[in-house]
PDB file of N, CA and C in Angstrom:
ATOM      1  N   UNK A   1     164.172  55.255 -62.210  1.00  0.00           N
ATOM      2  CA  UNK A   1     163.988  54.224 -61.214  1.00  0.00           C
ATOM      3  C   UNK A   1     162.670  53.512 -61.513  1.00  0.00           C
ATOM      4  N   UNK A   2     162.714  51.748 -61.433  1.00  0.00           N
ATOM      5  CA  UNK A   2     161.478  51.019 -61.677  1.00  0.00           C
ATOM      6  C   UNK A   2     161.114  50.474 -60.530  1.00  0.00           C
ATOM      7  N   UNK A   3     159.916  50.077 -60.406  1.00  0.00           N
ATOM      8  CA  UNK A   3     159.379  49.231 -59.207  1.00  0.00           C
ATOM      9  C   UNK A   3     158.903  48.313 -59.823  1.00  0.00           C
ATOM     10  N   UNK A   4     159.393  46.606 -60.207  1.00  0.00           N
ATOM     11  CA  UNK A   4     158.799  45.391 -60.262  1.00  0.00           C
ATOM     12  C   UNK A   4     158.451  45.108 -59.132  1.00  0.00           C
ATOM     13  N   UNK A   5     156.861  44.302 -59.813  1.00  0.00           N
ATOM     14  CA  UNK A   5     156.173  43.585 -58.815  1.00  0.00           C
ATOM     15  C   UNK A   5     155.921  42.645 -59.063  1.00  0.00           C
ATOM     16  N   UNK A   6     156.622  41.395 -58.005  1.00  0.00           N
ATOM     17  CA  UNK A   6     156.205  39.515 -58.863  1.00  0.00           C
ATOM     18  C   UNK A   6     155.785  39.038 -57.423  1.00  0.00           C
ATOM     19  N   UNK A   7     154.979  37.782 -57.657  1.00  0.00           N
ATOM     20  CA  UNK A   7     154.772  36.878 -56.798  1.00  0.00           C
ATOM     21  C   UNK A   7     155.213  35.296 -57.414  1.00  0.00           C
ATOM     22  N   UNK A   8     155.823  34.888 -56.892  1.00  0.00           N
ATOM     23  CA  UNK A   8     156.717  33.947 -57.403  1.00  0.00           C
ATOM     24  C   UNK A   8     156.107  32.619 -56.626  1.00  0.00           C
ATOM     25  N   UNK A   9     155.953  32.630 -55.381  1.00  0.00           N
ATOM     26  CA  UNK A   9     154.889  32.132 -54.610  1.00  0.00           C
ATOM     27  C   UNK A   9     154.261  32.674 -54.081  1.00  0.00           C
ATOM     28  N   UNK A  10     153.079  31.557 -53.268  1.00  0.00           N
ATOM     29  CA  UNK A  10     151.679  31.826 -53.058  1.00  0.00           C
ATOM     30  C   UNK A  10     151.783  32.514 -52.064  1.00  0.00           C
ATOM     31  N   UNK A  11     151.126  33.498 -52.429  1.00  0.00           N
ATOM     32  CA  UNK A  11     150.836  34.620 -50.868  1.00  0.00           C
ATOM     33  C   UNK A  11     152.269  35.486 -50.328  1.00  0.00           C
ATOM     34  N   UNK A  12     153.166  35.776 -51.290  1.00  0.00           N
ATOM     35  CA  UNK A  12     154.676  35.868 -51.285  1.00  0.00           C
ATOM     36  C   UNK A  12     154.490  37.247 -52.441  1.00  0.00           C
ATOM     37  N   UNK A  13     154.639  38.380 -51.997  1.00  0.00           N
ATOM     38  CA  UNK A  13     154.590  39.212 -52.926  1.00  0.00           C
ATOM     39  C   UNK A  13     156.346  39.750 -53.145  1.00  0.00           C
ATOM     40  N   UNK A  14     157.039  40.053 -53.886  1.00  0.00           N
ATOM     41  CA  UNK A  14     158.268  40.291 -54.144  1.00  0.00           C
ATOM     42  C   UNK A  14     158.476  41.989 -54.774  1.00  0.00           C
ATOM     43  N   UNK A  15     158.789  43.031 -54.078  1.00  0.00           N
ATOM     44  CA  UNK A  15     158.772  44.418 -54.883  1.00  0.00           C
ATOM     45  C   UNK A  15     160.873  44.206 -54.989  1.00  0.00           C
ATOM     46  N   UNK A  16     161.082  44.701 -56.602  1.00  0.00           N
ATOM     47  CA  UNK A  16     162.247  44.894 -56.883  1.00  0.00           C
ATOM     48  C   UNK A  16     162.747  46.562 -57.395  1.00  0.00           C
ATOM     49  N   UNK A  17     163.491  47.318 -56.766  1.00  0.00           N
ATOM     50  CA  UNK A  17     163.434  48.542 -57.155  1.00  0.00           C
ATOM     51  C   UNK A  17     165.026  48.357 -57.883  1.00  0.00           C
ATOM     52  N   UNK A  18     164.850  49.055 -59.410  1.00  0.00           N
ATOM     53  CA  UNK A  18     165.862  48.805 -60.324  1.00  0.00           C
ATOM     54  C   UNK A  18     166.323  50.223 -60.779  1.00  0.00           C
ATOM     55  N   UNK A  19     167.428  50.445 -61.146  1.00  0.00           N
ATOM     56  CA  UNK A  19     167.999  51.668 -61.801  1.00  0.00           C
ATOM     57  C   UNK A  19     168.544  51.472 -62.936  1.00  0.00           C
ATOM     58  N   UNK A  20     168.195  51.412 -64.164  1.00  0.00           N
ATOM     59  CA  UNK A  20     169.064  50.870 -65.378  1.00  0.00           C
ATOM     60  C   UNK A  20     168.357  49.112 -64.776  1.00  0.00           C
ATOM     61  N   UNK A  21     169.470  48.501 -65.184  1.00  0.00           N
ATOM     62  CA  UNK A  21     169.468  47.246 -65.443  1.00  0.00           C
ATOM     63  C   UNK A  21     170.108  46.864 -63.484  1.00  0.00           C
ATOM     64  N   UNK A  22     170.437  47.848 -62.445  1.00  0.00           N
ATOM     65  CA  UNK A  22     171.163  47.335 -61.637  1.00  0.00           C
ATOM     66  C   UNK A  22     169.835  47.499 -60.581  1.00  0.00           C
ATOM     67  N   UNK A  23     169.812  46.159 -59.831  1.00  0.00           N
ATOM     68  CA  UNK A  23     169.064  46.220 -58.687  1.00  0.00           C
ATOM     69  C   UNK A  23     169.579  47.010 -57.365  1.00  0.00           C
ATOM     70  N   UNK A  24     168.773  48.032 -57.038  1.00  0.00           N
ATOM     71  CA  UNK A  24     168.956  48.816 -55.953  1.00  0.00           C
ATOM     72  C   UNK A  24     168.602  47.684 -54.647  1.00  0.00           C
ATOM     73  N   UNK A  25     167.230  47.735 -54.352  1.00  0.00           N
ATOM     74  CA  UNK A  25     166.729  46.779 -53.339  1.00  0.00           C
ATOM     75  C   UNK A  25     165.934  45.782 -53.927  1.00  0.00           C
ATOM     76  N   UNK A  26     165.398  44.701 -52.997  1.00  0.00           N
ATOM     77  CA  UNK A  26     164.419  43.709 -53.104  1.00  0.00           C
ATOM     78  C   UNK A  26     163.754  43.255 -52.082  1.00  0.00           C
ATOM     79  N   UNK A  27     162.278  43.092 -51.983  1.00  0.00           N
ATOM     80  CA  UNK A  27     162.401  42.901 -50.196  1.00  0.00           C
ATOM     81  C   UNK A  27     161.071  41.757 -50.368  1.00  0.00           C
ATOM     82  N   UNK A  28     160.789  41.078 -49.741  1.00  0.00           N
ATOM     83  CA  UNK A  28     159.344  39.930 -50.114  1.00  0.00           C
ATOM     84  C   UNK A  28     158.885  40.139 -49.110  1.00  0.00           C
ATOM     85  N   UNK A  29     157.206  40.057 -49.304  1.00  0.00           N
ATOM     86  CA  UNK A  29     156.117  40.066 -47.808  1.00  0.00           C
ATOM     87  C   UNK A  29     155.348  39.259 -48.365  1.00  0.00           C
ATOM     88  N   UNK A  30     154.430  38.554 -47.248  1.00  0.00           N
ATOM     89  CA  UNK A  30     153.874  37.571 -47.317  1.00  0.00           C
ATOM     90  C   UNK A  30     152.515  38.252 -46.910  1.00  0.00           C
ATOM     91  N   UNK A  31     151.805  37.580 -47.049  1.00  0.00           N
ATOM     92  CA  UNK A  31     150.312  38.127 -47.034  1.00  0.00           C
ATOM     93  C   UNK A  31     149.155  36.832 -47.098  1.00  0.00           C
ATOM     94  N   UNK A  32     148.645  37.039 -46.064  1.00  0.00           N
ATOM     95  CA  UNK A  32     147.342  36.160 -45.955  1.00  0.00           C
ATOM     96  C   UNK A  32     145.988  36.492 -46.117  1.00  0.00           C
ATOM     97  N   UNK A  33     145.707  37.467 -45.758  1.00  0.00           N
ATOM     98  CA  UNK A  33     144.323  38.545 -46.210  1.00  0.00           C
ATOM     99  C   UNK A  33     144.590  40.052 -46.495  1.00  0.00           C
ATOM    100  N   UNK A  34     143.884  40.397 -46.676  1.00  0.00           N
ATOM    101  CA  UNK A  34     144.012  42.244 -47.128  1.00  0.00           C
ATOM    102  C   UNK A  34     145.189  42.450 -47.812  1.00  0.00           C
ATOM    103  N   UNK A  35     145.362  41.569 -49.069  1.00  0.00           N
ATOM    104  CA  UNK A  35     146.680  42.249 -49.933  1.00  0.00           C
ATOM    105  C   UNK A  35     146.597  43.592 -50.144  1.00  0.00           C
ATOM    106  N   UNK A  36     145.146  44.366 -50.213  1.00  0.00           N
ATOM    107  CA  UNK A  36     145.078  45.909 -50.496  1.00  0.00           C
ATOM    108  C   UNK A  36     145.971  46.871 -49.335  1.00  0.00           C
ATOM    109  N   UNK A  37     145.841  46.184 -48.110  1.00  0.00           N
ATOM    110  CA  UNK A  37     146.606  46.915 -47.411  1.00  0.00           C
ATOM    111  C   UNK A  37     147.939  46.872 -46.826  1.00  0.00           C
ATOM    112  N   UNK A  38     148.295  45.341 -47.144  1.00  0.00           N
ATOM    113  CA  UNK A  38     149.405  45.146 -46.904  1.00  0.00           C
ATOM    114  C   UNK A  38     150.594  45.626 -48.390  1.00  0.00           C
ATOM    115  N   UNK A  39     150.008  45.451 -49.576  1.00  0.00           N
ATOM    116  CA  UNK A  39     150.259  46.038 -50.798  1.00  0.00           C
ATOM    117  C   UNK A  39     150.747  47.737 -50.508  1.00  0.00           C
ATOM    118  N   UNK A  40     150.046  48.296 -50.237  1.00  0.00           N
ATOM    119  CA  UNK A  40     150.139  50.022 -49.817  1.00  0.00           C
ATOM    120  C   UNK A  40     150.893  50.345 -48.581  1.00  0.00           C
ATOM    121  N   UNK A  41     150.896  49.409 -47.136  1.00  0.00           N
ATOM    122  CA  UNK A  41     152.009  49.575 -46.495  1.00  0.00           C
ATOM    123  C   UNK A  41     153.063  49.070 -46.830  1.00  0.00           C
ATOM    124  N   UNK A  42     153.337  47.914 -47.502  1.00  0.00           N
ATOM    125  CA  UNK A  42     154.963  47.632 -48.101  1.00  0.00           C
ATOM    126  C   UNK A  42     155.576  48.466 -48.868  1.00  0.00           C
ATOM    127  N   UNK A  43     155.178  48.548 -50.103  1.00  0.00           N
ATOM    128  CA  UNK A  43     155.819  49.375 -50.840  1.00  0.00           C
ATOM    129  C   UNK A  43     155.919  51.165 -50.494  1.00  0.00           C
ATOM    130  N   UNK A  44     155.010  51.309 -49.051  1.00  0.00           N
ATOM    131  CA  UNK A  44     155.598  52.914 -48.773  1.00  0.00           C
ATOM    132  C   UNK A  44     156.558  52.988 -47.959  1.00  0.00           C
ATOM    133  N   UNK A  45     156.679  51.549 -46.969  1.00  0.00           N
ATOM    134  CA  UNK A  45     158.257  51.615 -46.053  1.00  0.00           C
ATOM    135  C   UNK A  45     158.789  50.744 -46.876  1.00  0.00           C
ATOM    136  N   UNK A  46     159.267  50.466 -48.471  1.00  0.00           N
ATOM    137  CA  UNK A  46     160.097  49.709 -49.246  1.00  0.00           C
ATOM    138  C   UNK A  46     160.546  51.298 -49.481  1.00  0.00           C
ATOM    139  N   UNK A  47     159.882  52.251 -50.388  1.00  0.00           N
ATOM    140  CA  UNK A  47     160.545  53.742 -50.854  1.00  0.00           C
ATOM    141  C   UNK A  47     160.771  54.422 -49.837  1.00  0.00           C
ATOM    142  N   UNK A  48     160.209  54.715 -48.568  1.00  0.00           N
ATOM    143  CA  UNK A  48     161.063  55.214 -47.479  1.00  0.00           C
ATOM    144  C   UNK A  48     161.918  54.798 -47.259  1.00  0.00           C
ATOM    145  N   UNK A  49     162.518  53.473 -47.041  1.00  0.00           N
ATOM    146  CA  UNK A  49     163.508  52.930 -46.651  1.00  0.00           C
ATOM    147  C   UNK A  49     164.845  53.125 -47.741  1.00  0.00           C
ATOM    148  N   UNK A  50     164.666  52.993 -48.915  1.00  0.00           N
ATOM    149  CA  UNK A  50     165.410  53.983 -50.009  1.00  0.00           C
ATOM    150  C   UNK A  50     165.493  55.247 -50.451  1.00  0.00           C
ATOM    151  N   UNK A  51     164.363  55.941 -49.909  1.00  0.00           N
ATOM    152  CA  UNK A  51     164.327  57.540 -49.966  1.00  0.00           C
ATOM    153  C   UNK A  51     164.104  57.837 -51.233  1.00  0.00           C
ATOM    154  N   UNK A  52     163.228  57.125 -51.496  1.00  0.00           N
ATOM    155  CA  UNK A  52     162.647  57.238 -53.296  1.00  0.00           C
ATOM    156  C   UNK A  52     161.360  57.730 -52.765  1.00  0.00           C
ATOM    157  N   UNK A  53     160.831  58.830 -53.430  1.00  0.00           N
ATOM    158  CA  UNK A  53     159.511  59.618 -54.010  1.00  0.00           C
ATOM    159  C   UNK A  53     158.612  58.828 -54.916  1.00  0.00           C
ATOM    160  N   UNK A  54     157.443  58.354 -54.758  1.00  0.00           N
ATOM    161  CA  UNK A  54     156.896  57.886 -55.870  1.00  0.00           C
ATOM    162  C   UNK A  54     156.898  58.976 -56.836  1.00  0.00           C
ATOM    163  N   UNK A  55     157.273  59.368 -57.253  1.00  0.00           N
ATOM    164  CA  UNK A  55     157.294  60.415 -58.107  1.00  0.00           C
ATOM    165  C   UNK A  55     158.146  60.501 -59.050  1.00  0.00           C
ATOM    166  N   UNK A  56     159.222  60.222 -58.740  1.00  0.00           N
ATOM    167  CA  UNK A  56     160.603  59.568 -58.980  1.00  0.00           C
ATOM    168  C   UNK A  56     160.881  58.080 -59.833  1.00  0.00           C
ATOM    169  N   UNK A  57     159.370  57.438 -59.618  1.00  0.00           N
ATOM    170  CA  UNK A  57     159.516  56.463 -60.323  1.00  0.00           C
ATOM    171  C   UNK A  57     159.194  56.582 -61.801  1.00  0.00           C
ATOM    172  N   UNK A  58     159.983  55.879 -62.829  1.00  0.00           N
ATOM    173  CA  UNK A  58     159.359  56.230 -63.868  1.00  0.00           C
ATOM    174  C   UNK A  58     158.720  55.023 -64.476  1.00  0.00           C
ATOM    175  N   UNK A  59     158.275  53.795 -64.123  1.00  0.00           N
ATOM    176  CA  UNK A  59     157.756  52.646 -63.887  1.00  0.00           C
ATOM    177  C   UNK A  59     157.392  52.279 -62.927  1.00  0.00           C
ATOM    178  N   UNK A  60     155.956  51.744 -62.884  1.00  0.00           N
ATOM    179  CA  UNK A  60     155.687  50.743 -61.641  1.00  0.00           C
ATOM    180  C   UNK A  60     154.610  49.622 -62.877  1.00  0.00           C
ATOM    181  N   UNK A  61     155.598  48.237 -62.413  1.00  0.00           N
ATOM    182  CA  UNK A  61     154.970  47.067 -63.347  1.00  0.00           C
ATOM    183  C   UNK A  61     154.603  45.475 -62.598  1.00  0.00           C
ATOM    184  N   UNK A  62     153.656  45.333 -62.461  1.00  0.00           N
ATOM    185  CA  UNK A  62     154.076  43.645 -62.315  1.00  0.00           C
ATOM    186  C   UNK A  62     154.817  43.016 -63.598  1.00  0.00           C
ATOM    187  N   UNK A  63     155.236  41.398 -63.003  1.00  0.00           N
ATOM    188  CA  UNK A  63     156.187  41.367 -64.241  1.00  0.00           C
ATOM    189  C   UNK A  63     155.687  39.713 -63.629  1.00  0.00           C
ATOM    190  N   UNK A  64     156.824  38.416 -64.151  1.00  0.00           N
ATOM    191  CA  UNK A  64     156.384  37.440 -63.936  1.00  0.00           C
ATOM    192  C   UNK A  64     154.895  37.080 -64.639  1.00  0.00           C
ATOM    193  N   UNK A  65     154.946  35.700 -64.783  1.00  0.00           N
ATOM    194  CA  UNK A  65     153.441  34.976 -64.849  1.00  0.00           C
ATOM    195  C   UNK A  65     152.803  35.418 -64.601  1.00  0.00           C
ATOM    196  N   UNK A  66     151.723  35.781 -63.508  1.00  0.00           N
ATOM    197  CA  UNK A  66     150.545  35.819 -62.405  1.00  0.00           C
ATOM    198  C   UNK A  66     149.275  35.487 -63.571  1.00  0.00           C
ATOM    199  N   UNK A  67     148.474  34.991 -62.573  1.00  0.00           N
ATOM    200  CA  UNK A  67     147.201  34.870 -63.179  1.00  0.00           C
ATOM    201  C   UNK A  67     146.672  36.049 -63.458  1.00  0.00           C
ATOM    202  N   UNK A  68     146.235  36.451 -64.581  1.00  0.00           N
ATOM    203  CA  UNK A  68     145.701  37.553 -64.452  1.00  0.00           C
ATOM    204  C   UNK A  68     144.297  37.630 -64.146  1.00  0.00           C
ATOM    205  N   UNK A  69     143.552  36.310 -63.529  1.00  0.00           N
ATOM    206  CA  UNK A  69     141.621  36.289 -63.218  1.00  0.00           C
ATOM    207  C   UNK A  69     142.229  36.438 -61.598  1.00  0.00           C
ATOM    208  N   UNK A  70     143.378  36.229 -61.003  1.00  0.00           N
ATOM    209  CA  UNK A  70     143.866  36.314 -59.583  1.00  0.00           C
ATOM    210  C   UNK A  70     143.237  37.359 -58.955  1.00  0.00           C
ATOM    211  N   UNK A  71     143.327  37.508 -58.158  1.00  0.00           N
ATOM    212  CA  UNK A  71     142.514  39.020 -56.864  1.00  0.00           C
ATOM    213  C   UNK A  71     143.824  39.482 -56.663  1.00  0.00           C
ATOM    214  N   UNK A  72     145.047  38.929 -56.720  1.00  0.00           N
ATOM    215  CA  UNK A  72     146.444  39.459 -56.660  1.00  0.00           C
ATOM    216  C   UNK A  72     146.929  40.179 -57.320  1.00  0.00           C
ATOM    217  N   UNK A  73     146.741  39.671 -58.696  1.00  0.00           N
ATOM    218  CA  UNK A  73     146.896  40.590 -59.569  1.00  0.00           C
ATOM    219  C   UNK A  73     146.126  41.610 -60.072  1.00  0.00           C
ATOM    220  N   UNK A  74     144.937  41.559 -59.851  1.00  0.00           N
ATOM    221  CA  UNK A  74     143.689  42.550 -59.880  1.00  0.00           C
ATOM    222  C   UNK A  74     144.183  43.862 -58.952  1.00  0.00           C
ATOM    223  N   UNK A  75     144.709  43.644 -57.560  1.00  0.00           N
ATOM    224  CA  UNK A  75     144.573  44.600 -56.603  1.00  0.00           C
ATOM    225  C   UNK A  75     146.112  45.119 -56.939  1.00  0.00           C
ATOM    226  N   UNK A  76     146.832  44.610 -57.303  1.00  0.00           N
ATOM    227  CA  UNK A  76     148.293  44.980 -57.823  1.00  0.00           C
ATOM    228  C   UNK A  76     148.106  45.785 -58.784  1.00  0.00           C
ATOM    229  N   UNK A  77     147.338  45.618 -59.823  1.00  0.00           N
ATOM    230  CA  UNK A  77     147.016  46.320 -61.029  1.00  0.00           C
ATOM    231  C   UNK A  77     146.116  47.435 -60.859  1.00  0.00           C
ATOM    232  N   UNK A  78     144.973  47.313 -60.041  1.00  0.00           N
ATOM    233  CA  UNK A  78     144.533  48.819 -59.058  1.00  0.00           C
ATOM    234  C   UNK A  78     145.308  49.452 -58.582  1.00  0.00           C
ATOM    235  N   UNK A  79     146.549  48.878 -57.691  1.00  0.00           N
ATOM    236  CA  UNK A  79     147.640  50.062 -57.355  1.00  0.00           C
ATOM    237  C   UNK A  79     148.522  50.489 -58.333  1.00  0.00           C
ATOM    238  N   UNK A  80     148.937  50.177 -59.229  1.00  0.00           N
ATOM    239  CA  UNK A  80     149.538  50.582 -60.714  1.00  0.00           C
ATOM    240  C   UNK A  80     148.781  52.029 -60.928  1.00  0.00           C
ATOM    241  N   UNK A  81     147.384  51.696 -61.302  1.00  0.00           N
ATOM    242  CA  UNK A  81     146.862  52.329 -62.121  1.00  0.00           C
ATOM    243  C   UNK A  81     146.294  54.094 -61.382  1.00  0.00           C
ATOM    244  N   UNK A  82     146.156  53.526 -59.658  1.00  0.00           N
ATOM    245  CA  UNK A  82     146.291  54.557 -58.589  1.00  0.00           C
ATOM    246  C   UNK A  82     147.631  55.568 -58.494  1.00  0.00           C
ATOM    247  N   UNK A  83     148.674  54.665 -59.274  1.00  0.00           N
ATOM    248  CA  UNK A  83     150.217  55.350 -58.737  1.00  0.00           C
ATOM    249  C   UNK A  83     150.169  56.220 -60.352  1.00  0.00           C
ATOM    250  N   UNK A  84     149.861  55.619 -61.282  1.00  0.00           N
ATOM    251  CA  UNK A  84     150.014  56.873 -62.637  1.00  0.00           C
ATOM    252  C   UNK A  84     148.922  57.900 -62.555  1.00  0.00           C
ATOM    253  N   UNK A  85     147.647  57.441 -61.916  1.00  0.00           N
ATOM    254  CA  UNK A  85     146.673  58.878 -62.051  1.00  0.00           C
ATOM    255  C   UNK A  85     147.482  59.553 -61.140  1.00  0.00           C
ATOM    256  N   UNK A  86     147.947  59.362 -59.639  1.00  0.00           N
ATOM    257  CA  UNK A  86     148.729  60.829 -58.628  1.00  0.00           C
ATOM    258  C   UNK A  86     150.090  61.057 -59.512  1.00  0.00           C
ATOM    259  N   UNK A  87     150.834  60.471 -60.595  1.00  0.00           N
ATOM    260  CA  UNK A  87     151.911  61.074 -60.877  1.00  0.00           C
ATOM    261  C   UNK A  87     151.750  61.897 -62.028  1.00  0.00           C
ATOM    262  N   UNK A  88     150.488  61.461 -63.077  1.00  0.00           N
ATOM    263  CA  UNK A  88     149.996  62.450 -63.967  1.00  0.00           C
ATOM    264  C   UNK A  88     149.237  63.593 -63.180  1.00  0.00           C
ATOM    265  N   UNK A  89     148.424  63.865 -62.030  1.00  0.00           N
ATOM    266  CA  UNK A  89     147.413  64.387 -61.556  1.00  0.00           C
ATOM    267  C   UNK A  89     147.949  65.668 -61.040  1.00  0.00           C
ATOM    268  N   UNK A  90     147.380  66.662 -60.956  1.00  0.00           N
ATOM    269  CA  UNK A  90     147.886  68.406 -60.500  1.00  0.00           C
ATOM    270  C   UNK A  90     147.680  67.913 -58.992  1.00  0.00           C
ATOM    271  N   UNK A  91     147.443  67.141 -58.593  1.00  0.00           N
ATOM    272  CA  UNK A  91     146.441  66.741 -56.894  1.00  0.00           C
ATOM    273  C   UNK A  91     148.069  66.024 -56.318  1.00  0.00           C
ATOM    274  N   UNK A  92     148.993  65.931 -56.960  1.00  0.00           N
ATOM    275  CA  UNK A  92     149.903  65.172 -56.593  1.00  0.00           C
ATOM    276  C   UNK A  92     150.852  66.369 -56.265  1.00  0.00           C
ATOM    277  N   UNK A  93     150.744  67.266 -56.183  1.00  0.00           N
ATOM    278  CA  UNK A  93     151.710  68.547 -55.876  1.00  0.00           C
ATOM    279  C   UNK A  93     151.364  69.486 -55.114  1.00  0.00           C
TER     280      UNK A  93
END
């Protein structure tokens, strides 16, 4: 199971959860300040709501364009990099 992450428009974040090539869900939130926290509550009632484990994932990617000097993609790419240290980490069990 993958988790894409695009913003396609402004302030429009898009999480796509894929199995193979077939889309499971897709859900878009919008966001005006604190993408850090609105970022971390979406995508934990996006996998509750499918009953997916981050753990379970064997990808989490942005995908699409984005700027990469963006604060969007900066804080997107902090949560990436947060979700492989707890799935490599002994602290995750």
């Amino acid at each position: 199971m993958r988790l894409l992450i695009s913003s396609k428009k402004l302030n429009t974040i898009t999480l796509n959860l894929k199995l193979g090539h077939t889309t499971v869900d897709t859900v878009d939130f919008g966001f005006d300040k604190n993408l850090d926290t609105e970022v971390i509550k979406s995508i934990d009632k996006f996998l509750k709501r499918n009953r997916i484990d981050i753990h379970s994932l064997s990808r989490v990617r942005v995908v699409e364009n984005m700027d990469k000097n963006s604060s969007a993609y900066k804080v997107l790419q902090t949560f990436i990099q947060a979700v492989t240290f707890v799935k490599n980490s002994h602290l995750s069990r």
